[in-house]
C-alpha atoms as a PDB file:
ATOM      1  CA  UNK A   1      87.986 114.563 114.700  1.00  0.00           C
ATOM      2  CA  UNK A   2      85.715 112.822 112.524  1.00  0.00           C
ATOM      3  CA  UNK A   3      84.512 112.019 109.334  1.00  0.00           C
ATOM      4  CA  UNK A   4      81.281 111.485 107.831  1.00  0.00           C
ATOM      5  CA  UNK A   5      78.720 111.456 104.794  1.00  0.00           C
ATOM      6  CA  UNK A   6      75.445 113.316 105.730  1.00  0.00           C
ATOM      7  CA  UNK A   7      71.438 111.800 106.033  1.00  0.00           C
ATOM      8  CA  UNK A   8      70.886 113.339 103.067  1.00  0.00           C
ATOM      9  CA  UNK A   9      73.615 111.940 100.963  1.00  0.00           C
ATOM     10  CA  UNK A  10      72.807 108.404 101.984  1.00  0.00           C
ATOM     11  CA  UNK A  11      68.990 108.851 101.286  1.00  0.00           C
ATOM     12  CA  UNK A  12      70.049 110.298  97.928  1.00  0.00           C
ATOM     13  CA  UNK A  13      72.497 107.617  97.006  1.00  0.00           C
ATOM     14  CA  UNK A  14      71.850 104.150  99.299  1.00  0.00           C
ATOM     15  CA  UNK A  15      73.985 102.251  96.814  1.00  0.00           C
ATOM     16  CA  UNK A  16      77.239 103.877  98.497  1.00  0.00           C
ATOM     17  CA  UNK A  17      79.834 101.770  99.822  1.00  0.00           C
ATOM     18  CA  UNK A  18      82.959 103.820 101.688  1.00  0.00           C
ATOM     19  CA  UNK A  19      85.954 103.290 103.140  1.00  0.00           C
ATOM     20  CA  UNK A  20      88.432 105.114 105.517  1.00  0.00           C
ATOM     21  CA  UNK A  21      92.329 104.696 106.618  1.00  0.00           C
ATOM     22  CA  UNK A  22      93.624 106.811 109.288  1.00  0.00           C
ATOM     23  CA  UNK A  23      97.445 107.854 110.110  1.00  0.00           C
ATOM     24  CA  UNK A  24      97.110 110.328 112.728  1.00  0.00           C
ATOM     25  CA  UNK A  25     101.146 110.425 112.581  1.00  0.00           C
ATOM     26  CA  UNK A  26     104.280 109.171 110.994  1.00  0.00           C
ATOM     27  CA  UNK A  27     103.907 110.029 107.442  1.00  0.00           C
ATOM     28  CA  UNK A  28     106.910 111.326 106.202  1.00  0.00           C
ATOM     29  CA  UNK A  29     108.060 112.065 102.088  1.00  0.00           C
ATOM     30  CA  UNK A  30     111.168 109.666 102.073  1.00  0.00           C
ATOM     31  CA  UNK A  31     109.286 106.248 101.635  1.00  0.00           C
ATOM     32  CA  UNK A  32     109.939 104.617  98.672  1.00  0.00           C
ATOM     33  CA  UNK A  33     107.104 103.271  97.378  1.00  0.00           C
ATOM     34  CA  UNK A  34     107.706 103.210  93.505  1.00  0.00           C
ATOM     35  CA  UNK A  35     108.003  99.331  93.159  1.00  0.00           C
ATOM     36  CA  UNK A  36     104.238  98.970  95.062  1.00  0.00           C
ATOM     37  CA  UNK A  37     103.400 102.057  92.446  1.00  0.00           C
ATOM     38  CA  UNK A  38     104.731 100.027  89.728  1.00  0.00           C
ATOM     39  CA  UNK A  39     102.560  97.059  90.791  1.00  0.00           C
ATOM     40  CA  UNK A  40      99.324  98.422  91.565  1.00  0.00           C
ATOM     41  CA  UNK A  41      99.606 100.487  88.254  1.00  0.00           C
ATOM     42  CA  UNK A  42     100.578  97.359  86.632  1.00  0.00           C
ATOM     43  CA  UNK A  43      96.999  96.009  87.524  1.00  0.00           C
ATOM     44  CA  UNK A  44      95.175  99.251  86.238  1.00  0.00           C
ATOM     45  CA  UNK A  45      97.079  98.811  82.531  1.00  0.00           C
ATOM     46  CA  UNK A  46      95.986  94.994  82.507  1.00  0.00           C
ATOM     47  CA  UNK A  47      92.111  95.612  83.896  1.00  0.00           C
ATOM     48  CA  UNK A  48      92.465  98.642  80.799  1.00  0.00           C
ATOM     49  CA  UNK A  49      93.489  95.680  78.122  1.00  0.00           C
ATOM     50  CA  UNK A  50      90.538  93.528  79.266  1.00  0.00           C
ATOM     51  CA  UNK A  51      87.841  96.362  79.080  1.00  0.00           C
ATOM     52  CA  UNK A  52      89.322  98.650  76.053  1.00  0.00           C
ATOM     53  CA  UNK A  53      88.405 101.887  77.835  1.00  0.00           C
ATOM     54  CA  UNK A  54      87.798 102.816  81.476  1.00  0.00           C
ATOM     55  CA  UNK A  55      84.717 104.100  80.766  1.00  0.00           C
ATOM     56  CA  UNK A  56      83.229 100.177  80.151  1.00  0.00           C
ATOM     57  CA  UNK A  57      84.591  99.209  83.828  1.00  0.00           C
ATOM     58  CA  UNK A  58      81.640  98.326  85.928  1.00  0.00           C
ATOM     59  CA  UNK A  59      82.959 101.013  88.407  1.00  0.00           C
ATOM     60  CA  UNK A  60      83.507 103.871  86.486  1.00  0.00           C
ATOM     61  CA  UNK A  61      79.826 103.277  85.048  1.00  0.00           C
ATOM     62  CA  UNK A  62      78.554 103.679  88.548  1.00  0.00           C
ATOM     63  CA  UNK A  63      79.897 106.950  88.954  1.00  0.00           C
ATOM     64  CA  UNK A  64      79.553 108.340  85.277  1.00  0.00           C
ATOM     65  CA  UNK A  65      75.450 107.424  86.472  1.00  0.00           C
ATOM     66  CA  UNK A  66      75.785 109.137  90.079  1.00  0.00           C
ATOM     67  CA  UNK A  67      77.249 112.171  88.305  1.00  0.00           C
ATOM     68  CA  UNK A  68      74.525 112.279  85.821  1.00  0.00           C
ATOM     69  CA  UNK A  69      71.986 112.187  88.852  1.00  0.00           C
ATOM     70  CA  UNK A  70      73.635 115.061  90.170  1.00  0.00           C
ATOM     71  CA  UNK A  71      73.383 117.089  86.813  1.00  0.00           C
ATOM     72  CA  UNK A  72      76.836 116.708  85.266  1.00  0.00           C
ATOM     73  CA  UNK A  73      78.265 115.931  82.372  1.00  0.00           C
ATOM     74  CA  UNK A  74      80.085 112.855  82.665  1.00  0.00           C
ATOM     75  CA  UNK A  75      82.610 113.023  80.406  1.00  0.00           C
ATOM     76  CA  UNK A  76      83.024 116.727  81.591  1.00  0.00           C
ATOM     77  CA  UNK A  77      83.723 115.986  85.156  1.00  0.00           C
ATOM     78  CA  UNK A  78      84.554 112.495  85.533  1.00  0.00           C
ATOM     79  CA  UNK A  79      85.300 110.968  89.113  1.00  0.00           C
ATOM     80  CA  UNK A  80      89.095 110.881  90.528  1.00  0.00           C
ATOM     81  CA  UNK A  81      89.269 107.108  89.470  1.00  0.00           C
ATOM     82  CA  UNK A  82      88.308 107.438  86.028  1.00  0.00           C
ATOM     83  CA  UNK A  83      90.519 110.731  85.592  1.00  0.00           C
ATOM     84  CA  UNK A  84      93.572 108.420  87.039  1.00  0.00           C
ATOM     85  CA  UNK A  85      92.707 105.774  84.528  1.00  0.00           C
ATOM     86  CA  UNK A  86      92.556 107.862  81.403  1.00  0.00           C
ATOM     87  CA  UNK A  87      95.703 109.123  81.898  1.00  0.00           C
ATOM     88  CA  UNK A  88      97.552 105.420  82.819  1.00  0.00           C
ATOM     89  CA  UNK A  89      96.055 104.582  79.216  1.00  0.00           C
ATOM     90  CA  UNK A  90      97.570 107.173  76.978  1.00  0.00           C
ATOM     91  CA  UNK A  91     100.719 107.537  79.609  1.00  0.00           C
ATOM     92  CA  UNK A  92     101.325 104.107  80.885  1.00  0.00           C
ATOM     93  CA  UNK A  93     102.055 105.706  84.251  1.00  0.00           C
ATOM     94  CA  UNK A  94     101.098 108.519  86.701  1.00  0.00           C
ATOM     95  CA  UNK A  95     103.373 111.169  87.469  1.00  0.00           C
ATOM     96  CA  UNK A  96     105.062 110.917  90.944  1.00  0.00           C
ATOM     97  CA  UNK A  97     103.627 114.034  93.725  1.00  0.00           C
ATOM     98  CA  UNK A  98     103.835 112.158  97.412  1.00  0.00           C
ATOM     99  CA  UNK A  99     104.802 108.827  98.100  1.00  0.00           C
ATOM    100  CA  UNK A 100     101.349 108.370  99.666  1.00  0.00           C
ATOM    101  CA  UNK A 101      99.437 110.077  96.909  1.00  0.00           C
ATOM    102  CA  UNK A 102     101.213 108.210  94.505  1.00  0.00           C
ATOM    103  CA  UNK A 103     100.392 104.967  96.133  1.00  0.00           C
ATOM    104  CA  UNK A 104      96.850 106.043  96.438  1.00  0.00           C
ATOM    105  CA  UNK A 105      96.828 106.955  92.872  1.00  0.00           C
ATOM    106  CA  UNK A 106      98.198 103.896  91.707  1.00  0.00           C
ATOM    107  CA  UNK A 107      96.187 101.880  94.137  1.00  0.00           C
ATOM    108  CA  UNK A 108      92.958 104.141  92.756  1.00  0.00           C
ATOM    109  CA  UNK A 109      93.903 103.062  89.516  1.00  0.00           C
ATOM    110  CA  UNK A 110      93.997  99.142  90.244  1.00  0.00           C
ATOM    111  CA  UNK A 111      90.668  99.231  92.015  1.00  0.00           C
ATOM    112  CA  UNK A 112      89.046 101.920  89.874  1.00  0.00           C
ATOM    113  CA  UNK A 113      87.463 103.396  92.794  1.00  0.00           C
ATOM    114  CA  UNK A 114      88.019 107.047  93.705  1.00  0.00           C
ATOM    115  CA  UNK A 115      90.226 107.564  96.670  1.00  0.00           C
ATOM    116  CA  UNK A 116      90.761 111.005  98.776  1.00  0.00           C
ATOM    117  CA  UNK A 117      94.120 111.216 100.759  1.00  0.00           C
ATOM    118  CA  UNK A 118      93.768 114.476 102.863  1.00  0.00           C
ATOM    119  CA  UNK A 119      95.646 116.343 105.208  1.00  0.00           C
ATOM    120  CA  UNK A 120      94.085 116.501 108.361  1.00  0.00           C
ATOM    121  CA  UNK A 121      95.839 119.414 109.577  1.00  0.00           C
ATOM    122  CA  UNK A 122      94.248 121.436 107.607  1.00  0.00           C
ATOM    123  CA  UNK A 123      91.262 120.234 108.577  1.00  0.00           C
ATOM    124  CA  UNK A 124      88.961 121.753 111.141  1.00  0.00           C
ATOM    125  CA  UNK A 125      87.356 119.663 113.489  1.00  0.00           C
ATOM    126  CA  UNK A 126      85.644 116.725 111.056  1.00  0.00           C
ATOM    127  CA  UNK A 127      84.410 116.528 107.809  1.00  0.00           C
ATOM    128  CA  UNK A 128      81.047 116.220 106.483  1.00  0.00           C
ATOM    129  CA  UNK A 129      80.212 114.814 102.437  1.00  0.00           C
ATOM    130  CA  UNK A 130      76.688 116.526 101.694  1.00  0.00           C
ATOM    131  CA  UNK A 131      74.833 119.106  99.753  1.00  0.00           C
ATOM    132  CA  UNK A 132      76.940 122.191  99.674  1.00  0.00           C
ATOM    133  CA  UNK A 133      74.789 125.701 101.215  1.00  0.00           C
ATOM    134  CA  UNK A 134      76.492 127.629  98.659  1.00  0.00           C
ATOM    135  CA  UNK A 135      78.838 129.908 101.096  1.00  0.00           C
ATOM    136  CA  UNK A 136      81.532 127.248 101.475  1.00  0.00           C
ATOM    137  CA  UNK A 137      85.295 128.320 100.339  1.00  0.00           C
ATOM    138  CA  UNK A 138      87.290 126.046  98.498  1.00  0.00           C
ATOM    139  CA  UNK A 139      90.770 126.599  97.767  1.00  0.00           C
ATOM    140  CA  UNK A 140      92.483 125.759  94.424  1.00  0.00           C
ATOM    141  CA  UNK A 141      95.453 124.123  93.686  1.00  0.00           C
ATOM    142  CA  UNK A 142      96.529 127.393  91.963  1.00  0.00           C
ATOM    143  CA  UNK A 143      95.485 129.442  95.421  1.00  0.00           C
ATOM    144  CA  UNK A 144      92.453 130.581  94.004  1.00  0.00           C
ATOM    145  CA  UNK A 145      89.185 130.599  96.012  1.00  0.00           C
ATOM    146  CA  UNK A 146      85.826 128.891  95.068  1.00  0.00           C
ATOM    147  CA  UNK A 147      82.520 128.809  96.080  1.00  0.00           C
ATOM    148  CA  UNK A 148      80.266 125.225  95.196  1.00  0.00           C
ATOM    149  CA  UNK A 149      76.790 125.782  93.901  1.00  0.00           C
ATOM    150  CA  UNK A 150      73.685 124.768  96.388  1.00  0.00           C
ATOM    151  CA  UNK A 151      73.674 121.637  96.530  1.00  0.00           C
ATOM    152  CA  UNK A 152      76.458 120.236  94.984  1.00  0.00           C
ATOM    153  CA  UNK A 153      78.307 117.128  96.769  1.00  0.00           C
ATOM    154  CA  UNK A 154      81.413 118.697  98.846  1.00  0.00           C
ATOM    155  CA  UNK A 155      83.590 117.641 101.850  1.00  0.00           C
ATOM    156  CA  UNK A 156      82.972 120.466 104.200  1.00  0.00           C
ATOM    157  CA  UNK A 157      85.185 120.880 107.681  1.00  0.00           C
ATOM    158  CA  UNK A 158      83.416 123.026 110.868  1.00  0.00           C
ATOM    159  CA  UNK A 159      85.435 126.019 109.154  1.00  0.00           C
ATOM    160  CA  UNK A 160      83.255 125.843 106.178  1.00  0.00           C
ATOM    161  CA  UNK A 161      86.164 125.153 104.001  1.00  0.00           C
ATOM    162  CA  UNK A 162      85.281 122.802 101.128  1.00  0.00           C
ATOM    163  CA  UNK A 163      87.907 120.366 100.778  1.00  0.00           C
ATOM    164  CA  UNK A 164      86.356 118.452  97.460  1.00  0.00           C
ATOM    165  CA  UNK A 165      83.952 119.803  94.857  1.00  0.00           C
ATOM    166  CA  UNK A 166      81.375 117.540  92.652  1.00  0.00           C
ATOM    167  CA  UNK A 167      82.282 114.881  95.463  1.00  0.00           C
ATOM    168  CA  UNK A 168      85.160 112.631  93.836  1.00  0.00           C
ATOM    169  CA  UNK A 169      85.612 115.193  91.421  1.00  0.00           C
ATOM    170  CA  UNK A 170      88.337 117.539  92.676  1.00  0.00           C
ATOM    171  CA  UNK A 171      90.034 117.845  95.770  1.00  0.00           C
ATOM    172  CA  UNK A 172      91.082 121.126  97.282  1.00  0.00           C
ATOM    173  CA  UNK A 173      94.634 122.754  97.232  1.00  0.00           C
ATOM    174  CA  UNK A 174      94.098 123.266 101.425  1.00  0.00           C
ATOM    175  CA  UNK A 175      93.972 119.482 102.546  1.00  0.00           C
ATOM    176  CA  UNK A 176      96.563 118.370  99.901  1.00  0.00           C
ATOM    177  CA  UNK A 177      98.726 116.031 101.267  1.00  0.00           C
ATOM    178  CA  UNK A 178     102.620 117.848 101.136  1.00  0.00           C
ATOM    179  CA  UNK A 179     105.868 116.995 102.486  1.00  0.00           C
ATOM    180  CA  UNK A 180     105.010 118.196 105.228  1.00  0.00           C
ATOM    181  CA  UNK A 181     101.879 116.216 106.035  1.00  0.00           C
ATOM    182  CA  UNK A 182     102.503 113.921 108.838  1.00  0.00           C
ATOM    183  CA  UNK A 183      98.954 112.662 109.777  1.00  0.00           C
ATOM    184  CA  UNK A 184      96.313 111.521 107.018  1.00  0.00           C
ATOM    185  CA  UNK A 185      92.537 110.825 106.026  1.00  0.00           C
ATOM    186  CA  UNK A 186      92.551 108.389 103.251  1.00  0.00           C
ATOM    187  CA  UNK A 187      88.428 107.642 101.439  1.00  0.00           C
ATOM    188  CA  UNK A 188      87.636 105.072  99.346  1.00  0.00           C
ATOM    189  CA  UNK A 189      84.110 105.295  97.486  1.00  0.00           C
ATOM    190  CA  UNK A 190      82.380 103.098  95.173  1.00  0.00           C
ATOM    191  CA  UNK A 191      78.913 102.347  93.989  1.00  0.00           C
ATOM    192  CA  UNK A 192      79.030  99.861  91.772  1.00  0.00           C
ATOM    193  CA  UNK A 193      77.566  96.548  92.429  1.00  0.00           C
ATOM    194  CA  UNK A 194      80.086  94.344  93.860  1.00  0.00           C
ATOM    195  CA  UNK A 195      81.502  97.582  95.832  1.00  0.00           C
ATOM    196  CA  UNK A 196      80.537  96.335  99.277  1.00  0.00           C
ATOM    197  CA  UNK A 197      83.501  93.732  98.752  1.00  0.00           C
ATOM    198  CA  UNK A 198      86.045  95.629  96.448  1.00  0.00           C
ATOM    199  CA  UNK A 199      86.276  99.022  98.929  1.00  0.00           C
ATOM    200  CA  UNK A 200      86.997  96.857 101.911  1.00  0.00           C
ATOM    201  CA  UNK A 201      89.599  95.186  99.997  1.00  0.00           C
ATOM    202  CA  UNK A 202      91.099  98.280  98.794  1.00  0.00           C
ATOM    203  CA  UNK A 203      91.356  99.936 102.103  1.00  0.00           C
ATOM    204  CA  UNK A 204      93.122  96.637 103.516  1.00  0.00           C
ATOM    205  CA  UNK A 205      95.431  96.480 100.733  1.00  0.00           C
ATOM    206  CA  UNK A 206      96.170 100.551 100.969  1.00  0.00           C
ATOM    207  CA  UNK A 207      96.174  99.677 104.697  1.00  0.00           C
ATOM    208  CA  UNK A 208      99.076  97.447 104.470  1.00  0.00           C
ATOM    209  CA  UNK A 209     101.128  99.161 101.799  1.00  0.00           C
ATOM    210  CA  UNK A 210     101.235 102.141 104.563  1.00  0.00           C
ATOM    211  CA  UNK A 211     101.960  99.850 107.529  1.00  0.00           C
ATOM    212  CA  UNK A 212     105.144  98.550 105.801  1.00  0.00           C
ATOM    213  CA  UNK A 213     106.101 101.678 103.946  1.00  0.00           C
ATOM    214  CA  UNK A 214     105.640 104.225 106.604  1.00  0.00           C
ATOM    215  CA  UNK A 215     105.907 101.896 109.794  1.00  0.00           C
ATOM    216  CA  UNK A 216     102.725 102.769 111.462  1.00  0.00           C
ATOM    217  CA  UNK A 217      99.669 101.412 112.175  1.00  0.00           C
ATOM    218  CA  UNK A 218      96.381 103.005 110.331  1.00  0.00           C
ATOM    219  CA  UNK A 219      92.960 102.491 111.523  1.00  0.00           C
ATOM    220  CA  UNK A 220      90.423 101.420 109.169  1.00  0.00           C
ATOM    221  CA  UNK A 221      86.527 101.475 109.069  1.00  0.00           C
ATOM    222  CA  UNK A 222      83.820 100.985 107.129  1.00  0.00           C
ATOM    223  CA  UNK A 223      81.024 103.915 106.923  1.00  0.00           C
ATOM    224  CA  UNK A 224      77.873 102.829 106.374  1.00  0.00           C
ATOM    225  CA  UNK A 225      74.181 104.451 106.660  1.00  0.00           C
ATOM    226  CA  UNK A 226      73.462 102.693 110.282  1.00  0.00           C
ATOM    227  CA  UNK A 227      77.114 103.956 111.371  1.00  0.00           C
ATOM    228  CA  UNK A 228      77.659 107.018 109.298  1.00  0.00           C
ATOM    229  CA  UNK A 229      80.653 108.715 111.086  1.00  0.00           C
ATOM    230  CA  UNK A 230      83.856 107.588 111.942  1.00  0.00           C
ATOM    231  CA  UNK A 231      85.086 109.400 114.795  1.00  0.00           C
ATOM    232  CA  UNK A 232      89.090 109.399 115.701  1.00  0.00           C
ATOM    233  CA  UNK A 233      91.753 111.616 118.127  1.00  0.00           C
ATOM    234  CA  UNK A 234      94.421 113.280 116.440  1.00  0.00           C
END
């Protein structure tokens, strides 16, 4: 399998710094990981007393500007990160789904950098970010079936199943990790300026909290424009 952002999204946005952590097995819903939940969202609350709002974070003002670029409305679709953050702030916590997606939540949160955990079993062959062609399908959390506009920023498998819409947006209900998810495709994206250090440190830190929680050993990598695709066996 792979995974990958396309020519075109890296000409469009060069500023892009990602991240990936692979499980290809051994993820299970028993872990425990509420005290490493409690901790990274611990971080978020104090980063949200020293800025006020989340939209004044240095990262969240890098997306709010890529989404603008794109033709959205910020503050009508916001990116994953700043959608986590909002809700820490008037909740003090985020509700518990996985025990992976609530550590990548919480560890989203902390970094305020949007992170994708997706199930790779629903996943055909790799995954492509890029400018959607417009016949994509993308499945809702509600079941419902969607088709992005041309152009818009998706993850698209060799199915032509869109697994995110408006890029760090909204993920799909098809690739959602469940409990019965067993191998995993965890992104980290930022663009802000210090981003080429922060989503390497994320994706160690996620990377460890998964080693000890789950007892496995991810694979990490960094995807850059000279090495744009991360190719890996499941």
């Amino acid at each position: 399998m792979y995974f990958q952002h396309s020519p075109q999204l890296w000409a469009l946005h060069p500023d892009l710094v990602a991240g990936a952590v692979v499980v290809t097995d051994g993820i299970t819903p028993d872990a425990d990981a509420s005290a490493r939940v409690a901790d990274h969202t611990a971080a978020a609350l104090a980063r949200l007393a020293d800025a006020g709002q989340e939209a004044e974070l240095p990262e969240i003002r890098a997306w709010r500007r890529t989404f603008t670029a794109m033709g959205l409305k910020p503050t009508q679709y916001r990116c994953a990160s700043e959608a986590l953050l909002r809700r820490v702030r008037k909740e003090g916590a985020l509700p518990s789904i996985h025990p992976l997606v609530d550590l990548c939540n919480a560890v989203s949160a902390a970094f305020a950098i949007p992170v994708a955990a997706l199930d790779l079993a629903a996943v055909t062959g790799g995954l492509t970010v890029g400018p959607a062609a417009g016949d994509e399908e993308y499945e809702t959390f509600g079941g419902g079936t969607e088709h992005p506009a041309p152009g818009e920023i998706v993850y698209v498998d060799e199915a032509r199943r869109a697994h995110a819409r408006r890029w760090t947006n909204r993920q799909s209900g098809r690739s959602a990790v469940r409990p019965e998810t067993r191998s995993v495709l965890i992104v980290a994206e930022g663009m802000h300026e210090t981003a080429g250090s922060d989503v390497p440190k994320l994706v160690s830190a996620l990377a460890d909290e998964v080693a000890a929680l789950w007892s496995v050993t991810p694979a990490t990598a960094r995807v850059t424009a000279s090495a744009p695709r991360l190719d890996f066996d499941l």
